[in-house]
C-alpha atoms as a PDB file:
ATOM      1  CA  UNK A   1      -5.210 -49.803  16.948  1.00  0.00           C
ATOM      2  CA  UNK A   2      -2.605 -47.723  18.416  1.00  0.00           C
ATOM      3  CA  UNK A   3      -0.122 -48.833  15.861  1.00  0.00           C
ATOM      4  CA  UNK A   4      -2.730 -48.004  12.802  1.00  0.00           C
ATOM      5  CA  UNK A   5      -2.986 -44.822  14.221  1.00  0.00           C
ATOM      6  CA  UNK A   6       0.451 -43.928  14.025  1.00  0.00           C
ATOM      7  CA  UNK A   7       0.926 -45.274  11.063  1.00  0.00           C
ATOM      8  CA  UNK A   8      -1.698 -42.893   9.600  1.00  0.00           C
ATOM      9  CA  UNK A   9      -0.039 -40.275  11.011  1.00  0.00           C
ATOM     10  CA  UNK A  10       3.336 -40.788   9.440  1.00  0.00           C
ATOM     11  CA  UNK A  11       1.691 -41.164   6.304  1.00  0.00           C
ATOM     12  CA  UNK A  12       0.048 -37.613   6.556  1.00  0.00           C
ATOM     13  CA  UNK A  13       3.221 -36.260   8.032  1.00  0.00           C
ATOM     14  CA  UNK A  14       5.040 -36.660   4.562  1.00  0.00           C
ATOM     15  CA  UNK A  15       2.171 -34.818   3.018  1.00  0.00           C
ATOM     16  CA  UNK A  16       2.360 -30.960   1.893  1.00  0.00           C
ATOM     17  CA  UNK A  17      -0.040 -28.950   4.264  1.00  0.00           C
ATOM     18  CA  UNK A  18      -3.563 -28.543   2.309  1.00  0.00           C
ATOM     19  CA  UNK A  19      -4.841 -24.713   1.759  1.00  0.00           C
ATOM     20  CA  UNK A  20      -6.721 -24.569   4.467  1.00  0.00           C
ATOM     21  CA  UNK A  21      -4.331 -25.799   6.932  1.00  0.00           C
ATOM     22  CA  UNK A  22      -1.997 -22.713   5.098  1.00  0.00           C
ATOM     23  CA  UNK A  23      -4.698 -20.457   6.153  1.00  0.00           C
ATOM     24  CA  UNK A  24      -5.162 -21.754   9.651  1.00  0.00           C
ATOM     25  CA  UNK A  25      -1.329 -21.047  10.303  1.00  0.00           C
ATOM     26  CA  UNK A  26      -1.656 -17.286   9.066  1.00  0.00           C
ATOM     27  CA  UNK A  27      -1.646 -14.577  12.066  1.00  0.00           C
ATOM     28  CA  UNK A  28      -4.765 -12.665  12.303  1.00  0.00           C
ATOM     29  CA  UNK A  29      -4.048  -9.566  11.923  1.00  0.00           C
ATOM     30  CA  UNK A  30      -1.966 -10.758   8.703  1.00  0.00           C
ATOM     31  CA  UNK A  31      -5.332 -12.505   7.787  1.00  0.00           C
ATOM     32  CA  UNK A  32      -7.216  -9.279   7.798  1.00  0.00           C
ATOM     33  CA  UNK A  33      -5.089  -6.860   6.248  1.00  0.00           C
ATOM     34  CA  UNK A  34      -5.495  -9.593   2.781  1.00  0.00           C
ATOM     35  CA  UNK A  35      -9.307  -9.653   3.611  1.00  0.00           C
ATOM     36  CA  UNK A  36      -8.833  -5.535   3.724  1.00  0.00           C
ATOM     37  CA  UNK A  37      -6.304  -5.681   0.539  1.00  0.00           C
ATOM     38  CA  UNK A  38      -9.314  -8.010  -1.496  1.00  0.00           C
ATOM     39  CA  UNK A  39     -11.514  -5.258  -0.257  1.00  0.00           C
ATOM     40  CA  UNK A  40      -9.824  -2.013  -1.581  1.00  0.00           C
ATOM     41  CA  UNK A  41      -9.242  -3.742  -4.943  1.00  0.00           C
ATOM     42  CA  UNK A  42     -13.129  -4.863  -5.479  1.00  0.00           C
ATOM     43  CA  UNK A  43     -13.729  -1.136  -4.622  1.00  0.00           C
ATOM     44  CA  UNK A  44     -11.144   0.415  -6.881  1.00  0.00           C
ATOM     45  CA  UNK A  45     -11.844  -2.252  -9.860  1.00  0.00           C
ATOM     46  CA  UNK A  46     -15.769  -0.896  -9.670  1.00  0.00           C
ATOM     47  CA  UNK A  47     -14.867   2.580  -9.359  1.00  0.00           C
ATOM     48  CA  UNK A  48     -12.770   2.434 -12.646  1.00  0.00           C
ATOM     49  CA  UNK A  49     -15.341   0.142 -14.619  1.00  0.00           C
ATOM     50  CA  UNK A  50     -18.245   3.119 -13.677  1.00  0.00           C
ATOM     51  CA  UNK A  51     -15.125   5.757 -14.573  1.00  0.00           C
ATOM     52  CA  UNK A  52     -14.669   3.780 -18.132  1.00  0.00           C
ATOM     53  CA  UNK A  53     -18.434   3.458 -18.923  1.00  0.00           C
ATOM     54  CA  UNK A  54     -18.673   7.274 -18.345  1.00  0.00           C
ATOM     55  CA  UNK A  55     -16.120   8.296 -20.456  1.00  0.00           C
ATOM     56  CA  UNK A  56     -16.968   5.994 -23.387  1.00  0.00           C
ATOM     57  CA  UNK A  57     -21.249   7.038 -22.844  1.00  0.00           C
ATOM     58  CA  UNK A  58     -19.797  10.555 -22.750  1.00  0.00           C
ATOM     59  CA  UNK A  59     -18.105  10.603 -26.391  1.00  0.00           C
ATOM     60  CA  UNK A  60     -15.194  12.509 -25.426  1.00  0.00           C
ATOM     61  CA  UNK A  61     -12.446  11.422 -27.174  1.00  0.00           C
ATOM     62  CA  UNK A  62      -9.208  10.702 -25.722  1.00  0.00           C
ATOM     63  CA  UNK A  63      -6.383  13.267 -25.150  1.00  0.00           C
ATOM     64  CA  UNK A  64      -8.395  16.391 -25.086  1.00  0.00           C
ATOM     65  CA  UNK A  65      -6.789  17.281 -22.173  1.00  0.00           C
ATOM     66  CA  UNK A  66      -3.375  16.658 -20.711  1.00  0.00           C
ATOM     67  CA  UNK A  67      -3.371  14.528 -17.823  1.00  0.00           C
ATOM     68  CA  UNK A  68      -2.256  16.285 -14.913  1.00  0.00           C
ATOM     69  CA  UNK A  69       1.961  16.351 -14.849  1.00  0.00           C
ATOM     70  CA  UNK A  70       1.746  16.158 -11.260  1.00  0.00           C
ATOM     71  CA  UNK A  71       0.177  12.928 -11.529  1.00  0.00           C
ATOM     72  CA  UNK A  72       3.659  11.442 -12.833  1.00  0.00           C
ATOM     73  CA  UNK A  73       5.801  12.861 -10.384  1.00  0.00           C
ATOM     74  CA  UNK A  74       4.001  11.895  -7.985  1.00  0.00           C
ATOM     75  CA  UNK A  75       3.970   8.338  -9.677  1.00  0.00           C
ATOM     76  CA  UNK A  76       7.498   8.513  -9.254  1.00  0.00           C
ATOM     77  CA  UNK A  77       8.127   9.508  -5.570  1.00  0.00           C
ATOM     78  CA  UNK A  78       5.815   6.793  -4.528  1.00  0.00           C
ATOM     79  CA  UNK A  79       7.821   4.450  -6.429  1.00  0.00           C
ATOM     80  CA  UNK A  80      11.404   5.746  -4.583  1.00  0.00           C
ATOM     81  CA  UNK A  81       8.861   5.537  -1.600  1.00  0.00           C
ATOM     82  CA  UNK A  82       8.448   1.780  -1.952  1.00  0.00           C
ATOM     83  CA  UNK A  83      12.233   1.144  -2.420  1.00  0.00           C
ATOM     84  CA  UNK A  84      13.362   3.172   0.746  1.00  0.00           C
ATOM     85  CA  UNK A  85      10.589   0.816   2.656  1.00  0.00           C
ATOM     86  CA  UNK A  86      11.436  -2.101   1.702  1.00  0.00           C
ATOM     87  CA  UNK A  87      15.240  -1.190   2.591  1.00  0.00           C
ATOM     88  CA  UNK A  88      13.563  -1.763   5.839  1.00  0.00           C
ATOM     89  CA  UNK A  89      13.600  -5.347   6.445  1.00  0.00           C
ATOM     90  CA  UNK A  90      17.483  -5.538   5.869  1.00  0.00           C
ATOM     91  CA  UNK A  91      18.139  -2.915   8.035  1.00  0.00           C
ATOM     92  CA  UNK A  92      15.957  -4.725  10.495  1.00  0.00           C
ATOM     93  CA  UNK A  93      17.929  -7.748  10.402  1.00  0.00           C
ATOM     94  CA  UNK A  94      21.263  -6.202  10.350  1.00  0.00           C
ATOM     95  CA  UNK A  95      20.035  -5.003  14.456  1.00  0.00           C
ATOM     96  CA  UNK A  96      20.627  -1.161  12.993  1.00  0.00           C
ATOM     97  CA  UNK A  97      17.616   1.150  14.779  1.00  0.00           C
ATOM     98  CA  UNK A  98      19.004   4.193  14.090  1.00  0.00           C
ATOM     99  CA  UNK A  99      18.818   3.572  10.481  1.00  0.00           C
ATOM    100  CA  UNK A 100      15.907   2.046  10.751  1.00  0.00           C
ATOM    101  CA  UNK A 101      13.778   5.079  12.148  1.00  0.00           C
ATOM    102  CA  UNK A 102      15.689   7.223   8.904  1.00  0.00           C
ATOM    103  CA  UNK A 103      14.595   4.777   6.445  1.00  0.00           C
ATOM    104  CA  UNK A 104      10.762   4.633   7.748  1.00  0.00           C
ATOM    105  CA  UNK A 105      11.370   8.568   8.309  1.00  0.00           C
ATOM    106  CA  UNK A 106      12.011   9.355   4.806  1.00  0.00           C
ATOM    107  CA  UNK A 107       9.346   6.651   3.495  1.00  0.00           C
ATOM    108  CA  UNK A 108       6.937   8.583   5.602  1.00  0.00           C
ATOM    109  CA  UNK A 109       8.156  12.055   3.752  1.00  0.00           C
ATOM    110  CA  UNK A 110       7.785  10.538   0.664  1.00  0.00           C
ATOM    111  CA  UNK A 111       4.402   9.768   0.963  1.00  0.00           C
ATOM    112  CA  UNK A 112       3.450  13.226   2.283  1.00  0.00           C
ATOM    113  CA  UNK A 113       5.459  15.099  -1.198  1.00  0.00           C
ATOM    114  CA  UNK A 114       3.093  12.099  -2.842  1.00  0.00           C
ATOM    115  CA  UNK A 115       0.119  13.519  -0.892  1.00  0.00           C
ATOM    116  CA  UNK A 116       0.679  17.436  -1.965  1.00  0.00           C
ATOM    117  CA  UNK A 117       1.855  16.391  -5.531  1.00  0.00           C
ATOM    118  CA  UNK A 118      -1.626  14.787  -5.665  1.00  0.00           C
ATOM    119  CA  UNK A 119      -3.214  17.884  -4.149  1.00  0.00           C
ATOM    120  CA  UNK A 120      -1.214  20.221  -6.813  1.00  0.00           C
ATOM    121  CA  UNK A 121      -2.456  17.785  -9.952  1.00  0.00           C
ATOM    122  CA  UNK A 122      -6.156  18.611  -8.684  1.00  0.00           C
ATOM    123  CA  UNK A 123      -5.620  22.163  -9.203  1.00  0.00           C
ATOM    124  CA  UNK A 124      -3.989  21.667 -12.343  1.00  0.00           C
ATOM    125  CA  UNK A 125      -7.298  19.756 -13.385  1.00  0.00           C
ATOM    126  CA  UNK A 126      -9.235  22.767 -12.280  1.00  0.00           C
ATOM    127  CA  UNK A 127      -7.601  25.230 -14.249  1.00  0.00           C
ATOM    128  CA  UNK A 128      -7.974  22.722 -17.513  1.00  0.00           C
ATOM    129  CA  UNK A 129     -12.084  23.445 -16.342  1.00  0.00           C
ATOM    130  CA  UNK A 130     -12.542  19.875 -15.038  1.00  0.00           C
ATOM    131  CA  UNK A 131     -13.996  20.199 -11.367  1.00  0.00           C
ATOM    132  CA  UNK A 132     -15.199  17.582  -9.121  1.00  0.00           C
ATOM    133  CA  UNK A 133     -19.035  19.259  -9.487  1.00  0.00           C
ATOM    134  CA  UNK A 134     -19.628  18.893 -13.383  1.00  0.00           C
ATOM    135  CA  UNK A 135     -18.239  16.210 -15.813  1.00  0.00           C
ATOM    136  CA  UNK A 136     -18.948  12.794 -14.561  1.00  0.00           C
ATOM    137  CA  UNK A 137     -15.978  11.340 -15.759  1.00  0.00           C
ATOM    138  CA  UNK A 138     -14.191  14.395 -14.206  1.00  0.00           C
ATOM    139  CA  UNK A 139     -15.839  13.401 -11.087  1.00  0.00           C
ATOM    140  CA  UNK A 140     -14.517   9.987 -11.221  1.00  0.00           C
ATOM    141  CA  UNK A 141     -10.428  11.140 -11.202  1.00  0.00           C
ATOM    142  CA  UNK A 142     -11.107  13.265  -8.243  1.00  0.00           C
ATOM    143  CA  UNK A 143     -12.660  10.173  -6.317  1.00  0.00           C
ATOM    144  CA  UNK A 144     -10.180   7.539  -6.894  1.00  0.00           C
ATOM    145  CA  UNK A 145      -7.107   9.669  -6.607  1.00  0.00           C
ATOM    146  CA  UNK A 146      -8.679  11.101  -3.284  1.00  0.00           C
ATOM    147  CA  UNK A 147      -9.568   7.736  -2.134  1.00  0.00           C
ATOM    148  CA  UNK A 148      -5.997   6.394  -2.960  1.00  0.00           C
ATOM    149  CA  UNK A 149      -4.474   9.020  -0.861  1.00  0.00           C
ATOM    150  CA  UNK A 150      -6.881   8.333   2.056  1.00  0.00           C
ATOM    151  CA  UNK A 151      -6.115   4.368   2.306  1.00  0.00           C
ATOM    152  CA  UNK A 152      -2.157   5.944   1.574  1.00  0.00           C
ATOM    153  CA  UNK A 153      -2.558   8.224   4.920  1.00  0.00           C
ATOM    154  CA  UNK A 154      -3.917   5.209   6.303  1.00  0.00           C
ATOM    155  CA  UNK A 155      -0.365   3.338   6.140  1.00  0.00           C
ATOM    156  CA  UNK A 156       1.331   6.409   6.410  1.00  0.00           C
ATOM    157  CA  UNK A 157      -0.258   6.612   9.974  1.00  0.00           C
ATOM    158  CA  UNK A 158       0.641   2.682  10.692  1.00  0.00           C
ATOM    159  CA  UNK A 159       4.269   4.122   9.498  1.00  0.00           C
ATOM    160  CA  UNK A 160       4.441   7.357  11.915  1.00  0.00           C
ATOM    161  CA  UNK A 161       3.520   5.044  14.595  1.00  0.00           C
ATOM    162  CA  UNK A 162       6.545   2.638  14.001  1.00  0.00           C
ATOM    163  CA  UNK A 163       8.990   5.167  13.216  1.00  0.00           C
ATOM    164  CA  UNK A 164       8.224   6.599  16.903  1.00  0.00           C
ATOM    165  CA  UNK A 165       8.489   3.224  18.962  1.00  0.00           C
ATOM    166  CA  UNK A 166      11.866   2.876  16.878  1.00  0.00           C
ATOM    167  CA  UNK A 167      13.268   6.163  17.506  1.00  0.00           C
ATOM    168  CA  UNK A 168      12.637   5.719  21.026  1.00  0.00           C
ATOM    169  CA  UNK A 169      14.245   2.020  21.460  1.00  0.00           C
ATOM    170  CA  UNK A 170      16.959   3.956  19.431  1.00  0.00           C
ATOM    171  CA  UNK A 171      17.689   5.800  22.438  1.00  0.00           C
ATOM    172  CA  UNK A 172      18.586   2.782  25.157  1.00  0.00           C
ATOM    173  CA  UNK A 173      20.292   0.083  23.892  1.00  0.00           C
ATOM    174  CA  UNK A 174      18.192  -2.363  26.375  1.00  0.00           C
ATOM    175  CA  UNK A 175      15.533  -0.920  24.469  1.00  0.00           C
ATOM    176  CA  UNK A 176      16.964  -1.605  21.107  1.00  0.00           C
ATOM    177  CA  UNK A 177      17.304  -5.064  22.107  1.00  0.00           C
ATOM    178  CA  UNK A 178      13.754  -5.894  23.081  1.00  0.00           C
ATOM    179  CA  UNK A 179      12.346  -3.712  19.841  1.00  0.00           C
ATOM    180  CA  UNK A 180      14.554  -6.056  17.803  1.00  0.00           C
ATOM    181  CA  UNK A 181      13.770  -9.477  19.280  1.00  0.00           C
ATOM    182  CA  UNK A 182      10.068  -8.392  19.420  1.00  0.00           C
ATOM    183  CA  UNK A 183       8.139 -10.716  16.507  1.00  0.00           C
ATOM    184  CA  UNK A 184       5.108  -8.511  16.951  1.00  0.00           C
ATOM    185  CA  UNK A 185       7.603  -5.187  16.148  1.00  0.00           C
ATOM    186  CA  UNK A 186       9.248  -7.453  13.074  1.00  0.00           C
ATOM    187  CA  UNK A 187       5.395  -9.042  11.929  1.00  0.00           C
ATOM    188  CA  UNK A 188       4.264  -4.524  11.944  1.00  0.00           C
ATOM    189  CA  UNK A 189       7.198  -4.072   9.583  1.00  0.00           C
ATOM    190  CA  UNK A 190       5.983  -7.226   7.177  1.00  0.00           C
ATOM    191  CA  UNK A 191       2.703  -5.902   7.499  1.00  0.00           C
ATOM    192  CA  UNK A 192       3.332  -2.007   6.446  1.00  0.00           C
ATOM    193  CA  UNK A 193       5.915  -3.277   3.236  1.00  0.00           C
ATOM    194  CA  UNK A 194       2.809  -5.651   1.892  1.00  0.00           C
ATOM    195  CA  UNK A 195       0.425  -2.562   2.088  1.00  0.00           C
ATOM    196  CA  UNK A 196       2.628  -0.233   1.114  1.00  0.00           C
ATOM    197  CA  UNK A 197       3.850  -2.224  -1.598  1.00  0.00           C
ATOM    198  CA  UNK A 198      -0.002  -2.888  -2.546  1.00  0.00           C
ATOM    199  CA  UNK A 199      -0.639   0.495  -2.394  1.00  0.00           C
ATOM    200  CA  UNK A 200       1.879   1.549  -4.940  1.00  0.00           C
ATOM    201  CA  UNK A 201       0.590  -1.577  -7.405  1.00  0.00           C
ATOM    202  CA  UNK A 202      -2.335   0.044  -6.751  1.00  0.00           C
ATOM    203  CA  UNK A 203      -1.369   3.479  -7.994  1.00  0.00           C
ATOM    204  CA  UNK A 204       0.433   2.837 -10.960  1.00  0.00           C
ATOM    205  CA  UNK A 205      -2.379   0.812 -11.968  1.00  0.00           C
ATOM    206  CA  UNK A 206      -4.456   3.686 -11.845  1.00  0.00           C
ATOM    207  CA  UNK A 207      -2.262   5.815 -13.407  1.00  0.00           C
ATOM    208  CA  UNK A 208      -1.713   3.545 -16.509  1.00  0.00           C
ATOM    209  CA  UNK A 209      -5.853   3.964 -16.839  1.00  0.00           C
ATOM    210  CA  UNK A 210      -5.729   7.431 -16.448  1.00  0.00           C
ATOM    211  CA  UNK A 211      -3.170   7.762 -19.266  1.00  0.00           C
ATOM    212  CA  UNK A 212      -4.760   5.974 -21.633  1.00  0.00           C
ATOM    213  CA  UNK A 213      -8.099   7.122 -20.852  1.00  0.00           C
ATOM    214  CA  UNK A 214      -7.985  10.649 -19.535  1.00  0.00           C
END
């Protein structure tokens, strides 16, 4: 029996892990930021489909008004914003804290000048006449562009938080070497680039729409 048995077992040893055993071996809290990640884009992909019904129902035709030219620059500091994170990881590996805390430091500025340049393109919506009050498809550019900057500050806190613990270890070099051979510290980092990254996606995504569309 015993020799069955481990006979079995060398025959499913030479198999490739099935999906669910993939899933099983995924940390929690990497687990739930997907679940969170399927979440945001079920919300989002609704959001646009009611945004798209308006604005063909409503009959206005396309290019009536401008879209907002802080919408593109701020298209493109998110984009520097995802390169300068995911500089990250290297500078993780190479043991360098000091650069580590600049990198996530000027990630983190990035997406505050992507935060006002957001807040400057709803005032340039205003003065075209469209307000959040009053044309429904109006409406809908205010909502996903200020719900895209909240899940944004969302990360952006996750960010601040690192950036702090790493300036810190920066300062003791016992403390550099624990904040380096840390996986939780390391598993933060993979964590923040994925959302980040998926944030950005996101973005552009939505900005393709709105150019087209708007």
């Amino acid at each position: 029996m015993n020799s069955d048995k481990e006979r079995k077992d060398k025959v499913g040893a030479g198999r490739p892990p099935s999906a669910f055993a993939r899933i099983e071996r995924v940390p929690p809290l990497l687990m739930l930021l997907y679940l969170a990640m399927v979440g945001i884009t079920v919300l989002f992909v609704i959001l646009v489909a009611a945004y798209i019904q308006t604005r063909t129902l409503s009959g206005m035709p396309t290019g009536a008004h401008p879209l907002p030219r802080y919408f593109s620059l701020s298209t493109i500091v998110l984009l520097i914003s995802s390169y300068t994170l995911s500089q990250a990881q290297r500078i993780y590996r190479s043991d360098d804290i000091r650069n580590l805390s600049r990198c996530l430091g000027a990630t983190l500025l990035l997406g505050s000048i992507f935060s006002g340049l957001q807040v400057l393109g709803w005032r340039e919506l205003m003065n075209q006449g469209i307000f959040f009050v009053g044309e429904a498809s109006g409406t809908y550019i205010y909502l996903i562009s200020a719900l895209h900057v909240a899940h944004l500050l969302g990360g952006m806190l996750l960010l601040l938080a690192l950036m702090l613990r790493s300036m810190h270890a920066s300062r003791d070099a016992v403390r550099s070497l624990v904040f380096i051979r840390d996986p939780y510290r390391h598993r933060q980092l993979r964590m923040l680039n994925i959302y980040w990254h998926f944030i950005d996606a996101l973005w552009v995504a939505l900005f393709a729409i709105f150019l087209f569309l708007y």
